[in-house]
C-alpha atoms as a PDB file:
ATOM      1  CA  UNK A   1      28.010 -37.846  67.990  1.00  0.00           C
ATOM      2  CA  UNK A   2      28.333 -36.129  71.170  1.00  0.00           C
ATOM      3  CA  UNK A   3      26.114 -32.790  71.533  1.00  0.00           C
ATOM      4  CA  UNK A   4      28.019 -29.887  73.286  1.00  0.00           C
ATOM      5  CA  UNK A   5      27.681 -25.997  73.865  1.00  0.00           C
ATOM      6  CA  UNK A   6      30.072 -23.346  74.710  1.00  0.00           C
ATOM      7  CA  UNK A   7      29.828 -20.467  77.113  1.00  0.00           C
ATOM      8  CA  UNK A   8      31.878 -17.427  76.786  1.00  0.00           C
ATOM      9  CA  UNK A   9      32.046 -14.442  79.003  1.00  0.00           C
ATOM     10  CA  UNK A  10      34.293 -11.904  78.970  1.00  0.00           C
ATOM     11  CA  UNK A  11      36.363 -10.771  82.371  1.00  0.00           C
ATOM     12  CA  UNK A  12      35.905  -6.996  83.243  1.00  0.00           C
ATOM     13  CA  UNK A  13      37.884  -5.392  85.637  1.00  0.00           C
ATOM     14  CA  UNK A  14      35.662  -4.717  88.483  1.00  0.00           C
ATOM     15  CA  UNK A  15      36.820  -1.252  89.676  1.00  0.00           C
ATOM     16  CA  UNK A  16      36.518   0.547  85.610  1.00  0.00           C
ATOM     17  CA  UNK A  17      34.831  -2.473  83.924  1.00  0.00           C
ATOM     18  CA  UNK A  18      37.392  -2.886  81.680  1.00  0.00           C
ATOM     19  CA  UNK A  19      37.596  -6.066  79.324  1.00  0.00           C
ATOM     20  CA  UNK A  20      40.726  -7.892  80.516  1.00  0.00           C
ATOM     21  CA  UNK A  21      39.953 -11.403  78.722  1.00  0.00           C
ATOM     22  CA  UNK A  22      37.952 -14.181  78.587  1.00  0.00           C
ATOM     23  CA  UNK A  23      36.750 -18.146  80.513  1.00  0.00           C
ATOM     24  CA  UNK A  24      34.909 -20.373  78.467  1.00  0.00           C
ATOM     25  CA  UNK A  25      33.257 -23.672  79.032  1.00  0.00           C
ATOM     26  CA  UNK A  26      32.333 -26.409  76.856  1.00  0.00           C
ATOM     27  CA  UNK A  27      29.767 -28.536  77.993  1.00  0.00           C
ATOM     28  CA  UNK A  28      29.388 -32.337  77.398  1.00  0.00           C
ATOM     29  CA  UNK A  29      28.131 -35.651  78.852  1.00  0.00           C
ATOM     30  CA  UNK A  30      24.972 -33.920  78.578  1.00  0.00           C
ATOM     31  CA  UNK A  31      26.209 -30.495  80.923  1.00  0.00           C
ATOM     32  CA  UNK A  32      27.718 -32.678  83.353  1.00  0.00           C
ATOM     33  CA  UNK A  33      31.190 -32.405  81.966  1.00  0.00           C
ATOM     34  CA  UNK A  34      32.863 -28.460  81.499  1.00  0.00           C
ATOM     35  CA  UNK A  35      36.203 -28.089  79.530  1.00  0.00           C
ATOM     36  CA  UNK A  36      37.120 -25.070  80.852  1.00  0.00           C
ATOM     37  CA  UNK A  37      39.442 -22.410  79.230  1.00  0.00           C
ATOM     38  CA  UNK A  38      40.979 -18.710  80.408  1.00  0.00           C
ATOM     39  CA  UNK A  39      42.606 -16.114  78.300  1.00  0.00           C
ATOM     40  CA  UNK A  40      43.945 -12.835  79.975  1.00  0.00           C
ATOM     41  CA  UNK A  41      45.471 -10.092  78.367  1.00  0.00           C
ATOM     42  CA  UNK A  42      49.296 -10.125  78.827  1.00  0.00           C
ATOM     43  CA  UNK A  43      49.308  -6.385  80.334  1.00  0.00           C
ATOM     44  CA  UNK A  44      46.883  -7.812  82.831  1.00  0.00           C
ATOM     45  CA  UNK A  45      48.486 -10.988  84.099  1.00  0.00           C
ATOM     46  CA  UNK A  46      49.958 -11.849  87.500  1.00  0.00           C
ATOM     47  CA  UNK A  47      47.624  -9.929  88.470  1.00  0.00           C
ATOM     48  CA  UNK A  48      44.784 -12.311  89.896  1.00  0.00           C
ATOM     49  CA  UNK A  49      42.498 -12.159  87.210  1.00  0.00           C
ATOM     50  CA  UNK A  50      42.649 -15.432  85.996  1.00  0.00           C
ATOM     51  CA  UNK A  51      42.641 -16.967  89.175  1.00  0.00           C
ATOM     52  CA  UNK A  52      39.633 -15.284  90.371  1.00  0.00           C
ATOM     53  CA  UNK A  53      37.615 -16.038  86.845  1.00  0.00           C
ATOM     54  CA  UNK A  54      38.406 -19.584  86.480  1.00  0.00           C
ATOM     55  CA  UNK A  55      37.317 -19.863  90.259  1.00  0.00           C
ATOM     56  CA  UNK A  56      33.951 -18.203  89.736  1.00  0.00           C
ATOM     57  CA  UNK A  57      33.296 -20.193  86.678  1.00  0.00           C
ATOM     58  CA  UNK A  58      33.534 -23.654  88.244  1.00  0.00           C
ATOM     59  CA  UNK A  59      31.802 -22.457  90.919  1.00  0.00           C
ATOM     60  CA  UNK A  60      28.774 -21.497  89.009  1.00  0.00           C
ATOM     61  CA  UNK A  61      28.730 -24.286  86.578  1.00  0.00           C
ATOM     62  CA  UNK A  62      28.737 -26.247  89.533  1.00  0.00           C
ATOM     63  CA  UNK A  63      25.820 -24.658  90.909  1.00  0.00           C
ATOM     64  CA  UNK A  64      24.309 -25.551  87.468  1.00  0.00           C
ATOM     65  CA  UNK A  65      24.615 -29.247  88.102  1.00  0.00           C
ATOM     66  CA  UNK A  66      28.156 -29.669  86.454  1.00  0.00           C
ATOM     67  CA  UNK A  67      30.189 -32.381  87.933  1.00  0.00           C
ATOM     68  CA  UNK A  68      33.246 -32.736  85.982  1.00  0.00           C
ATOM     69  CA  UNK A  69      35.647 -30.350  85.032  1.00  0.00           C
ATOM     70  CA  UNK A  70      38.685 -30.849  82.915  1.00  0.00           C
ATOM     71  CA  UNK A  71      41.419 -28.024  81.188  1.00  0.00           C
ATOM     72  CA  UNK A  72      44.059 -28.415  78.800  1.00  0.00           C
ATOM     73  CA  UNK A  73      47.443 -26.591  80.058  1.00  0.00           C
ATOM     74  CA  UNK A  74      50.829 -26.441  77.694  1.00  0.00           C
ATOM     75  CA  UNK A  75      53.316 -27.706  80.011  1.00  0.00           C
ATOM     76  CA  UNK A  76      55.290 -24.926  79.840  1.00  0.00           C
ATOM     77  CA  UNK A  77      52.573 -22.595  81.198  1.00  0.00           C
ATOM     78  CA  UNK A  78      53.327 -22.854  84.642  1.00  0.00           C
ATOM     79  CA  UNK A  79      51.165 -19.539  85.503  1.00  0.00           C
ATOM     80  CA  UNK A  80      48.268 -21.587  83.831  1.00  0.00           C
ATOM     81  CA  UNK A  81      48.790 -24.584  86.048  1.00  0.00           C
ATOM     82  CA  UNK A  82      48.610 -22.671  89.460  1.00  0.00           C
ATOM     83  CA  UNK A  83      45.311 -21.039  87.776  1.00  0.00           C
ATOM     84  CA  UNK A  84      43.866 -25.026  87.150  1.00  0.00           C
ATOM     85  CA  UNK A  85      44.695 -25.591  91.171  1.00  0.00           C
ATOM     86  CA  UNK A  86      43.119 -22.376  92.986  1.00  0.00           C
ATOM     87  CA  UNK A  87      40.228 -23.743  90.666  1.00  0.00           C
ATOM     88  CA  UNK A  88      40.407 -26.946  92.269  1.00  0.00           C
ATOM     89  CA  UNK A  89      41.862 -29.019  89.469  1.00  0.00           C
ATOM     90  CA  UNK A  90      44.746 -31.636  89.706  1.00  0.00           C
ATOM     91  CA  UNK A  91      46.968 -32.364  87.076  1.00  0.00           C
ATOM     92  CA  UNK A  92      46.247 -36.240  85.516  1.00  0.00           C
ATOM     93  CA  UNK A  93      49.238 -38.719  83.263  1.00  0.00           C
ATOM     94  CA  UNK A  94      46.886 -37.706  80.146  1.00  0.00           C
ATOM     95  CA  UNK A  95      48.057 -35.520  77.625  1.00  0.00           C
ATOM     96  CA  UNK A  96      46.089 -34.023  74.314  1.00  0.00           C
ATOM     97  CA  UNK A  97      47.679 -32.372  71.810  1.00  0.00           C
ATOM     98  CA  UNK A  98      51.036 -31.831  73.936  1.00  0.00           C
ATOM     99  CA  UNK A  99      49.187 -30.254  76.559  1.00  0.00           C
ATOM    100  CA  UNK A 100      48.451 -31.995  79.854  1.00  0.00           C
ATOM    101  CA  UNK A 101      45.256 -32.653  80.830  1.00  0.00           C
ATOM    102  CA  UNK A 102      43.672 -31.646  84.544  1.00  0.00           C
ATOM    103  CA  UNK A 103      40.356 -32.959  86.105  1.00  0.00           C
ATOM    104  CA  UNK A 104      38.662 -31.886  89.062  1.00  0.00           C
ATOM    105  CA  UNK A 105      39.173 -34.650  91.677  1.00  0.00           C
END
């Protein structure tokens, strides 16, 4: 089967280090693919941090020689969607799971 790994880091809050919530990353294709996930903390939304994570984690997978980056997003989470595009992600036709898949062009 197909070997993967995940990364997890938490998301502080820069000014008091507080934990606000969490990216992940699941590598595959042999760390050329990331499935990339965010959870923030409802009393911290709309506030940036998501936007600002996701962004920093593509950025530095990229630097680590991913290519590929896919997330899964509910439909309904609009909020979520916006956070897949500042990350430079497009939505795709595929769908997993009822949620639609987006790829980095």
């Amino acid at each position: 089967g197909r070997s993967s790994s995940a990364l997890n880091w938490i998301v502080r809050r820069r000014r008091d280090s507080h934990a606000v919530g969490t990216v992940q990353a699941t590598l595959r294709d042999g760390g050329k693919t990331a499935l990339v996930a965010w959870v923030i903390g409802v009393e911290w939304q709309k506030q940036g941090f998501a936007s600002e994570a996701a962004r920093a984690l593509v950025n530095w997978l990229r630097e680590q020689g991913v290519h590929q980056f896919v997330a899964r997003i509910h439909p309904a989470h609009v909020a979520s969607g916006e956070v897949a595009a500042r990350a430079g992600l497009e939505p795709t036709e595929e769908e997993v799971d009822g949620e639609q898949v987006w790829r980095s062009p």
